[in-house]
Protein backbone atom coordinates (compact mmCIF):
# COMPACT_ATOMS: atom_id res chain seq x y z
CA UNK A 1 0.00 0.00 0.00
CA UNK A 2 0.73 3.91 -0.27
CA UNK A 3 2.32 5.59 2.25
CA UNK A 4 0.32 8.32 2.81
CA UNK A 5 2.93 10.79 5.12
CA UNK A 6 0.00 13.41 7.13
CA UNK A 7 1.34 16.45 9.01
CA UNK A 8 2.27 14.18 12.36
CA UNK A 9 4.84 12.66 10.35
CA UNK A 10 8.30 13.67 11.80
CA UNK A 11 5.96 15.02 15.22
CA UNK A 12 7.75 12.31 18.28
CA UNK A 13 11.15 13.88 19.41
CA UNK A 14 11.56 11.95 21.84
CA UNK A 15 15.70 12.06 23.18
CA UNK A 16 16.11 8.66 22.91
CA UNK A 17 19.74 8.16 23.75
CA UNK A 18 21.20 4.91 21.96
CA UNK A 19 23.61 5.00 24.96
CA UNK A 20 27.57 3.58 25.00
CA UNK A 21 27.82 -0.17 23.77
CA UNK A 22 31.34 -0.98 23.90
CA UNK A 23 32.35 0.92 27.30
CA UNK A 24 36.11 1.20 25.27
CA UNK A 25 35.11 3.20 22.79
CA UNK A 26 33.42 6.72 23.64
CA UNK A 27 30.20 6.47 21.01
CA UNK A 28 27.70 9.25 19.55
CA UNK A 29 24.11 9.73 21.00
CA UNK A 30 21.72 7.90 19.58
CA UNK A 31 19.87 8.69 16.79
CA UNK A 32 16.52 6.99 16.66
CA UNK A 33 13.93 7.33 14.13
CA UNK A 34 11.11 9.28 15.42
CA UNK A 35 7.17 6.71 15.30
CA UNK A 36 5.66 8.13 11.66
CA UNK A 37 1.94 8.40 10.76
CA UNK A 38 1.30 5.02 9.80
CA UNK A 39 -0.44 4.40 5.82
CA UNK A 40 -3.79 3.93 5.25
CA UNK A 41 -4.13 -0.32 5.92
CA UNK A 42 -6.30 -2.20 3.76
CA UNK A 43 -9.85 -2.38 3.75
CA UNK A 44 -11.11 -4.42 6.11
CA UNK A 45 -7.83 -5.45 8.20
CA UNK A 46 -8.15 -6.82 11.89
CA UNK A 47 -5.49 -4.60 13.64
CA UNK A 48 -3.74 -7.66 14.96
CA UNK A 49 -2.70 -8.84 12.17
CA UNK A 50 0.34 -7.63 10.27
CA UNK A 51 -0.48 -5.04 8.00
CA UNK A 52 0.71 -6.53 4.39
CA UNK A 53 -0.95 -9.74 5.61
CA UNK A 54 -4.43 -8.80 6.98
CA UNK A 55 -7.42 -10.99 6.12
CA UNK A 56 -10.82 -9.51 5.39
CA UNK A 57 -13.36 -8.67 8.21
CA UNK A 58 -16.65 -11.17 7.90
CA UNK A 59 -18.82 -9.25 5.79
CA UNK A 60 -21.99 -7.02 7.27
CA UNK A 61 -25.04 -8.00 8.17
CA UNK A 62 -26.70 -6.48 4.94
CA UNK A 63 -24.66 -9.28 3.41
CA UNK A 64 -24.65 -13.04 2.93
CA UNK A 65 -22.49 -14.19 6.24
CA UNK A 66 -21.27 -17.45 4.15
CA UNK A 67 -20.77 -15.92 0.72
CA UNK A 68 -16.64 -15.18 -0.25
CA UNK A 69 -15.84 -11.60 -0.55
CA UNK A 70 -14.37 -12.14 -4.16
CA UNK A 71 -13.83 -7.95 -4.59
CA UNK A 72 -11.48 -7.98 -1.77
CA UNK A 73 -10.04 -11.43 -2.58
CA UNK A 74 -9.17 -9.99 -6.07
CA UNK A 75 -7.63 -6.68 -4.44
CA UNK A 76 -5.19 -8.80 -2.39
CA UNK A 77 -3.89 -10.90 -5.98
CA UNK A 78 -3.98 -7.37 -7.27
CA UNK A 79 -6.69 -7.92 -9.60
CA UNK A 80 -8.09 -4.32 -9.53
CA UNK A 81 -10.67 -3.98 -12.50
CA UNK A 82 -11.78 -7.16 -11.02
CA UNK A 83 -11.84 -6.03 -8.01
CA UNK A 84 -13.54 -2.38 -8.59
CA UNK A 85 -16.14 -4.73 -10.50
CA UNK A 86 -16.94 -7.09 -8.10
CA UNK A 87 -17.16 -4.00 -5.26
CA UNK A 88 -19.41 -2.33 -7.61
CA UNK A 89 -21.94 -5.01 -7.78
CA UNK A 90 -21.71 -5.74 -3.82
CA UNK A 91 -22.69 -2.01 -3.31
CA UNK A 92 -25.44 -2.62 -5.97
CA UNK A 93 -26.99 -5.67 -4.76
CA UNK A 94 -25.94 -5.85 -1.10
CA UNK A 95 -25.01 -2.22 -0.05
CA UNK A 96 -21.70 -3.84 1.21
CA UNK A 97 -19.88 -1.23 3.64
CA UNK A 98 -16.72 -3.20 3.13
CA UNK A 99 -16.93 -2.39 -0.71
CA UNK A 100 -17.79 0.71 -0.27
CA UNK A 101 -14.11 1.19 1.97
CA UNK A 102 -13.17 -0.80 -1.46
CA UNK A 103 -13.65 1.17 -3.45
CA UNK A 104 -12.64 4.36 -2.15
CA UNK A 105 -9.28 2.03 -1.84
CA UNK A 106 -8.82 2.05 -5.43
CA UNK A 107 -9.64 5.31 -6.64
CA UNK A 108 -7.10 6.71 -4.06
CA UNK A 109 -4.76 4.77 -5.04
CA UNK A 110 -5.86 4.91 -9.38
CA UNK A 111 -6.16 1.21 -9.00
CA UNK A 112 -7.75 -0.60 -11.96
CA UNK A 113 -9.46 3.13 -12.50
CA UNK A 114 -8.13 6.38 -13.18
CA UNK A 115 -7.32 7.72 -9.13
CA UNK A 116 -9.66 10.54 -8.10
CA UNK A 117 -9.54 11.87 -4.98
CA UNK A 118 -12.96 13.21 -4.89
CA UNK A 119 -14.44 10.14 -5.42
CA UNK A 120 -11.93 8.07 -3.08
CA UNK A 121 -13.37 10.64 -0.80
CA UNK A 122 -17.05 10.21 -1.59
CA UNK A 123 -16.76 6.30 -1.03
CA UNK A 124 -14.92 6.53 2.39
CA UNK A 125 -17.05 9.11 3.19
CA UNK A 126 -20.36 6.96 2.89
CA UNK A 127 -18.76 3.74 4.82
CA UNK A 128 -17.83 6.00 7.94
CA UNK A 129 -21.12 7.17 7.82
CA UNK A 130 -22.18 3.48 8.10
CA UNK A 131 -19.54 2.71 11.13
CA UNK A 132 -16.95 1.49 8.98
CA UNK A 133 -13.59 2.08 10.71
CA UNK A 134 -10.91 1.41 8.08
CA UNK A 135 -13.26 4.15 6.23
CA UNK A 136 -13.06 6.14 8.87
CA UNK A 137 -9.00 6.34 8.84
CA UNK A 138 -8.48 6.70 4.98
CA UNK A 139 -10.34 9.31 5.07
CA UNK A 140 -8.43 10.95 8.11
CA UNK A 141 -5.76 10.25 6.37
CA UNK A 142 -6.99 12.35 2.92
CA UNK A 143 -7.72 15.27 5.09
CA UNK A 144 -4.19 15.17 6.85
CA UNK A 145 -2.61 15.02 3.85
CA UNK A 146 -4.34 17.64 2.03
CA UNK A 147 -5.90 15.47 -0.86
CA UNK A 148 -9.49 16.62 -0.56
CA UNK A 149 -10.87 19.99 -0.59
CA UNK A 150 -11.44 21.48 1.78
CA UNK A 151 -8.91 19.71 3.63
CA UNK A 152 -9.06 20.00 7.44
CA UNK A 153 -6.74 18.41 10.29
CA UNK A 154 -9.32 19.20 12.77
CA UNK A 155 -11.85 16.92 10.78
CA UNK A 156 -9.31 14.37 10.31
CA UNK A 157 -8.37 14.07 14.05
CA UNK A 158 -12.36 13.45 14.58
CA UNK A 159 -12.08 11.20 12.27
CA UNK A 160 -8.71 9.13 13.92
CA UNK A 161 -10.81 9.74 17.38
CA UNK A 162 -13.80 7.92 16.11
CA UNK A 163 -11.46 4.83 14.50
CA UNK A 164 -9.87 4.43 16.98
CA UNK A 165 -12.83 4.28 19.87
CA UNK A 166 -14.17 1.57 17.61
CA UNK A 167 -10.34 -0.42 18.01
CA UNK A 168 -8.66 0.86 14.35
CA UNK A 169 -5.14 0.65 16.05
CA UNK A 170 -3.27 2.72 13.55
CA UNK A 171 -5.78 5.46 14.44
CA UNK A 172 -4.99 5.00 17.27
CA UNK A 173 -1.51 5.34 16.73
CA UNK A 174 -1.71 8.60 14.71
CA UNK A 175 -3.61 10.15 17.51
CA UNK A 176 -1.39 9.78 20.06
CA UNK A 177 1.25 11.40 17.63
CA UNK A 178 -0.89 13.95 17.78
CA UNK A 179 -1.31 14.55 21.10
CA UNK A 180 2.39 14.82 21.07
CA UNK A 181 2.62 17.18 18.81
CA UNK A 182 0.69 19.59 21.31
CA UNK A 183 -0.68 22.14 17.69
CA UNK A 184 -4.20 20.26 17.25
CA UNK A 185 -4.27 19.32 20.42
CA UNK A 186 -3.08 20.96 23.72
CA UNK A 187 0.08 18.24 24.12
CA UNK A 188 -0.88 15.60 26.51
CA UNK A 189 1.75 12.65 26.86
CA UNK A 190 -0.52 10.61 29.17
CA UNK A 191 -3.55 10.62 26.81
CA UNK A 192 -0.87 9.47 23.90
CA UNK A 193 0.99 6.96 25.67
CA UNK A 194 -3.23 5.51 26.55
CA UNK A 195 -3.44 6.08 22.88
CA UNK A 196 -0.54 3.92 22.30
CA UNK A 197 -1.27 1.04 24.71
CA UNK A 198 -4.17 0.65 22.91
CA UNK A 199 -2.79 0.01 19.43
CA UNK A 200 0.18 -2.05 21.60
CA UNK A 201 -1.93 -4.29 22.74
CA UNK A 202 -3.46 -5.71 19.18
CA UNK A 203 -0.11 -5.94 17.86
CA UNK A 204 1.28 -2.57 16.54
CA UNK A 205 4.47 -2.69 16.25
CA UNK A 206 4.78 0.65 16.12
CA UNK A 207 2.86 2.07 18.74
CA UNK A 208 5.16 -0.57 20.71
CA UNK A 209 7.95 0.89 20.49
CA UNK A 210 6.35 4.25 20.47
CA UNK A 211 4.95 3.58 23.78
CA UNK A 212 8.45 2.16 24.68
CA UNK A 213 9.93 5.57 24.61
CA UNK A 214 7.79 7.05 26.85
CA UNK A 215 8.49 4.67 29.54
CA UNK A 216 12.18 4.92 28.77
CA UNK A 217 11.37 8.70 29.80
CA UNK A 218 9.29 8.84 31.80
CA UNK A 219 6.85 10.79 30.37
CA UNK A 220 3.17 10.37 30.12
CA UNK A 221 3.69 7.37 32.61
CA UNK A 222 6.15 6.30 35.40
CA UNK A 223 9.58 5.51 34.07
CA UNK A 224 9.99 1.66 33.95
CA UNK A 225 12.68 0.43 31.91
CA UNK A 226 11.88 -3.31 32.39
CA UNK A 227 8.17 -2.39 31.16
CA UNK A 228 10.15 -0.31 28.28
CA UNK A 229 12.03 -3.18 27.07
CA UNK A 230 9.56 -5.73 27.04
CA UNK A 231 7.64 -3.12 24.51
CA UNK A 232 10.95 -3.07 22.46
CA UNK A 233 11.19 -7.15 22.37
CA UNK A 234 7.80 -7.00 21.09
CA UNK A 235 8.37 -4.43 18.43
CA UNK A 236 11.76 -5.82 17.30
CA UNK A 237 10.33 -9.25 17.23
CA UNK A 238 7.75 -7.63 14.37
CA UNK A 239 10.98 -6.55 12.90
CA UNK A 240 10.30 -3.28 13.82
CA UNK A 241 13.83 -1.45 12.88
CA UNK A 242 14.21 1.10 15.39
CA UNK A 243 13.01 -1.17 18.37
CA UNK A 244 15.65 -3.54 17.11
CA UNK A 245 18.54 -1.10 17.08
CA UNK A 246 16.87 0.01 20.49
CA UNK A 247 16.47 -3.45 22.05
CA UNK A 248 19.67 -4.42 21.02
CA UNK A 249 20.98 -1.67 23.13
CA UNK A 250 19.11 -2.52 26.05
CA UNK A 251 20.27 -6.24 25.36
CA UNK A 252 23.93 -4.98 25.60
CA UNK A 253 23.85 -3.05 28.44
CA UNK A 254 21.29 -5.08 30.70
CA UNK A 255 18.79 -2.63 31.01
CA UNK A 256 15.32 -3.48 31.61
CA UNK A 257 16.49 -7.21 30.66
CA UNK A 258 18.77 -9.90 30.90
CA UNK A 259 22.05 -8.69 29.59
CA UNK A 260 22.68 -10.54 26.56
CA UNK A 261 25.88 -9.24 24.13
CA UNK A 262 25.55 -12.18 21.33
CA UNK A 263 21.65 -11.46 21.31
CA UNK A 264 22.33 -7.97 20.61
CA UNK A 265 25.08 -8.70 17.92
CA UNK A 266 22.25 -10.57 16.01
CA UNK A 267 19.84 -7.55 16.34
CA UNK A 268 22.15 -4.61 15.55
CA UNK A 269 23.03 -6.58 12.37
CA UNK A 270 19.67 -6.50 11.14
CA UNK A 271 18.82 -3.45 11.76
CA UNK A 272 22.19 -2.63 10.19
CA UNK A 273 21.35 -4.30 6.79
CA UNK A 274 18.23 -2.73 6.32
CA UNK A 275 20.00 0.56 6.85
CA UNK A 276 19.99 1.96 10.05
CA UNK A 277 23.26 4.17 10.08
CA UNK A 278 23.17 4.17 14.12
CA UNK A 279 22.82 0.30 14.26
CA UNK A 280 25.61 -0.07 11.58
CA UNK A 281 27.82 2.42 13.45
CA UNK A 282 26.93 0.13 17.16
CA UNK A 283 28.07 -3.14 15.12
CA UNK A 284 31.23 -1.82 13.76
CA UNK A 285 32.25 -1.05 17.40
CA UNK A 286 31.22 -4.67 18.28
CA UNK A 287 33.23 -6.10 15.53
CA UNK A 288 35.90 -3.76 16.27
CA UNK A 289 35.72 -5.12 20.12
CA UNK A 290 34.94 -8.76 19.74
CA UNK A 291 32.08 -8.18 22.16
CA UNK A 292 29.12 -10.14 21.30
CA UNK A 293 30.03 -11.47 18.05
CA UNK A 294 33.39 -12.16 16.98
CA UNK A 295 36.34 -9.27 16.49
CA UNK A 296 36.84 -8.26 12.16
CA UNK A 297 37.87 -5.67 11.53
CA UNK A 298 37.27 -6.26 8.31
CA UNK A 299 33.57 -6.10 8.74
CA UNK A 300 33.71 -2.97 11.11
CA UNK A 301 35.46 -0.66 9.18
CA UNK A 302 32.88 -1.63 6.70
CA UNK A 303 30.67 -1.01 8.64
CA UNK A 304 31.82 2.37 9.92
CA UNK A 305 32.59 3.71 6.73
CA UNK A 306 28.73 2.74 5.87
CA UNK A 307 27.59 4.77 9.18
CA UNK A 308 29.85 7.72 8.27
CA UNK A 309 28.33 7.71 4.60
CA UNK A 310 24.50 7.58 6.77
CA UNK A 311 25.34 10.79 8.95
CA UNK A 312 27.13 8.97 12.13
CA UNK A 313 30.56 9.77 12.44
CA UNK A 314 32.47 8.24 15.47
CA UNK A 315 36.44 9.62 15.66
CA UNK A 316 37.45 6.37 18.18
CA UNK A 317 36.68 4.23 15.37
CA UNK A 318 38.66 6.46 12.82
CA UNK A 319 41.42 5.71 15.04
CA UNK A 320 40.88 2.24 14.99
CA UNK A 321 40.55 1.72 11.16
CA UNK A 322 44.16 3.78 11.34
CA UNK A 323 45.64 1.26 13.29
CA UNK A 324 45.07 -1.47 11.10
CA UNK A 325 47.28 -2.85 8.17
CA UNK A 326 46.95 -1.37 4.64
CA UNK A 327 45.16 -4.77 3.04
CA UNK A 328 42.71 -5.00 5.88
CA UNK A 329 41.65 -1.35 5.37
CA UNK A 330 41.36 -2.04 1.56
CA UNK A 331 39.45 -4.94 2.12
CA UNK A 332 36.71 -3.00 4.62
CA UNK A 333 36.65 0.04 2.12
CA UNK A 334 35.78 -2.29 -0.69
CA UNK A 335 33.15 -4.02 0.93
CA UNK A 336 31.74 -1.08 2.13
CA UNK A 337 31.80 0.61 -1.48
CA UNK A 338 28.48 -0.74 -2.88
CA UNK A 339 26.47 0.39 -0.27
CA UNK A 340 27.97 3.70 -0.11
CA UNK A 341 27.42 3.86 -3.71
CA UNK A 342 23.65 3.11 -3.87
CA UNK A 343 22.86 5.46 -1.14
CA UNK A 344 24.87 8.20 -3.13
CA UNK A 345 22.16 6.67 -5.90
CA UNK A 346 19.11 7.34 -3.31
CA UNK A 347 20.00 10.33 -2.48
CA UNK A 348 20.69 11.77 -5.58
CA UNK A 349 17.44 10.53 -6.80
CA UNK A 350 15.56 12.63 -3.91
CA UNK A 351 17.19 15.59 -4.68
């Protein structure tokens, strides 16, 4: 699906500090990617169920309870015209809310039909008048990002208020990014973090290790690091990037958990492959170490030149690629290369 980026986008600033993992080597703060406002999820998704994976809802009451939803079942294989067909007809014959959300789904997204916002609008407008939910947040998420006219944040909020009530955990999500933001909203950290627990507790990765943050810091409820890092095992277990690099932190330092060094190696290296400069920059100072996983030096000062290329410089492991002999610094700086390269490549293309 789209990712649909509303005005609460960037809003947590949260000072989570990545703190020291190899006590020889002085590190930088850390650098954590703020919680985002989440995409509009598909029609008809339970909240506890991953988002690319979510099976349809049982259909309403105005339809058959036994009959297959074939629109949706054809949106999933990515069969749109199929799928804006079969929708069509369900609205027709069994004024199905579900296809309604449908097809409001497709013309946002110029699915199988030419995208128009207007209409997208129109649809998701008529299933949140009927309860819908999923509805409900696509079209909160149209007003936050200015798609319709008149766009309006303060209709959109109502809108991620009213999701979320009836359970819509990424509503739920997005509201408590709100409440952080303190602009909509006068800024209420207790009423998030409730927001947050709420989307937690279905499965939301996100809001997990949103809500993690706040009981790293105590703010919006009592600081508990142990409850903190439970949210982050949860979140990284989702593969949740930043509660990985965060966890893995925790791991290595024993707080709020058992401590655990080779556990920690493992995480930080995800999170390092999919591009995390901070994780990348932590696992060239455990390769550099031999703490966790086992000393290369090799692999960290590819791994540091990769986190220097990302934004995260560190001079104590400048040093340390110094130190080392001419054909092991060659061989780091050439397996470094093609990453550095294709995010030279993605960032040119942005610009």
């Amino acid at each position: 699906m789209r990712r649909v980026r509303g005005a609460a986008a960037a809003l947590l600033t949260l000072a989570l500090s990545a703190g020291a993992i190899a006590p020889a080597m002085a590190q930088s703060p850390g650098e954590a990617t703020p919680p985002k406002m989440q995409p509009i999820g598909k029609p008809g998704a339970q909240p506890a169920a991953p988002r690319n994976a979510a099976a349809p809802q049982p259909l309403p009451a105005t339809a058959a309870r036994h009959e297959p939803d074939i629109a949706y079942g054809a949106y999933q294989r990515g069969y749109y015209v199929t799928a804006f067909a079969e929708a069509t007809q369900r609205v027709e014959q069994l004024n199905d809310v579900k296809a309604m959300t449908l097809l409001g789904e497709l013309y946002s997204n110029g699915f199988g039909i030419k995208r128009d916002d207007n209409k997208a609008a129109e649809w998701y407008s008529i299933a949140a008048e009927r309860g819908d939910r999923e509805a409900m947040f696509a079209l909160a998420m149209l007003h936050f990002s200015g798609r319709i006219k008149p766009a309006s944040r303060e209709e959109g909020a109502k809108l991620l208020a009213t999701a979320a009530k009836l359970g819509q955990a990424t509503a739920a999500y997005d509201l408590g990014l709100i409440y952080i933001e303190g602009q909509l909203f006068p800024q209420d950290f207790a009423r998030a973090a409730a927001l947050f627990r709420s989307a937690a507790q279905v499965g939301s990765p996100e809001a997990q290790y949103a809500l993690a943050t706040l009981y790293k810091e105590g703010r919006g409820v009592p600081k508990d690091v142990v409850e903190a890092a439970r949210l982050l095992a949860a979140a990284s277990s989702a593969d949740n990037t930043d509660a990985q690099l965060e966890y893995a932190i925790a791991l290595f330092n024993g707080t709020g958990v058992a401590k655990n060094e080779h556990l920690a190696a493992i995480l930080l290296a995800k999170a390092a492959r999919k591009g995390n400069p901070v994780a990348q920059n932590r696992l060239a100072n455990v390769l550099a170490v031999g703490r966790g996983a086992q000393a290369n030096p090799v692999q960290a000062i590819k791994w540091h030149i990769i986190a220097k290329a990302g934004g995260v410089s560190d001079i104590p492991l400048d040093a340390f690629v110094q130190q080392q002999p001419p054909d092991i610094r060659a061989a780091g700086e050439k397996a470094a290369k093609p990453w550095v390269d294709a995010l030279k490549e993605a960032l040119q293309s942005r610009s």
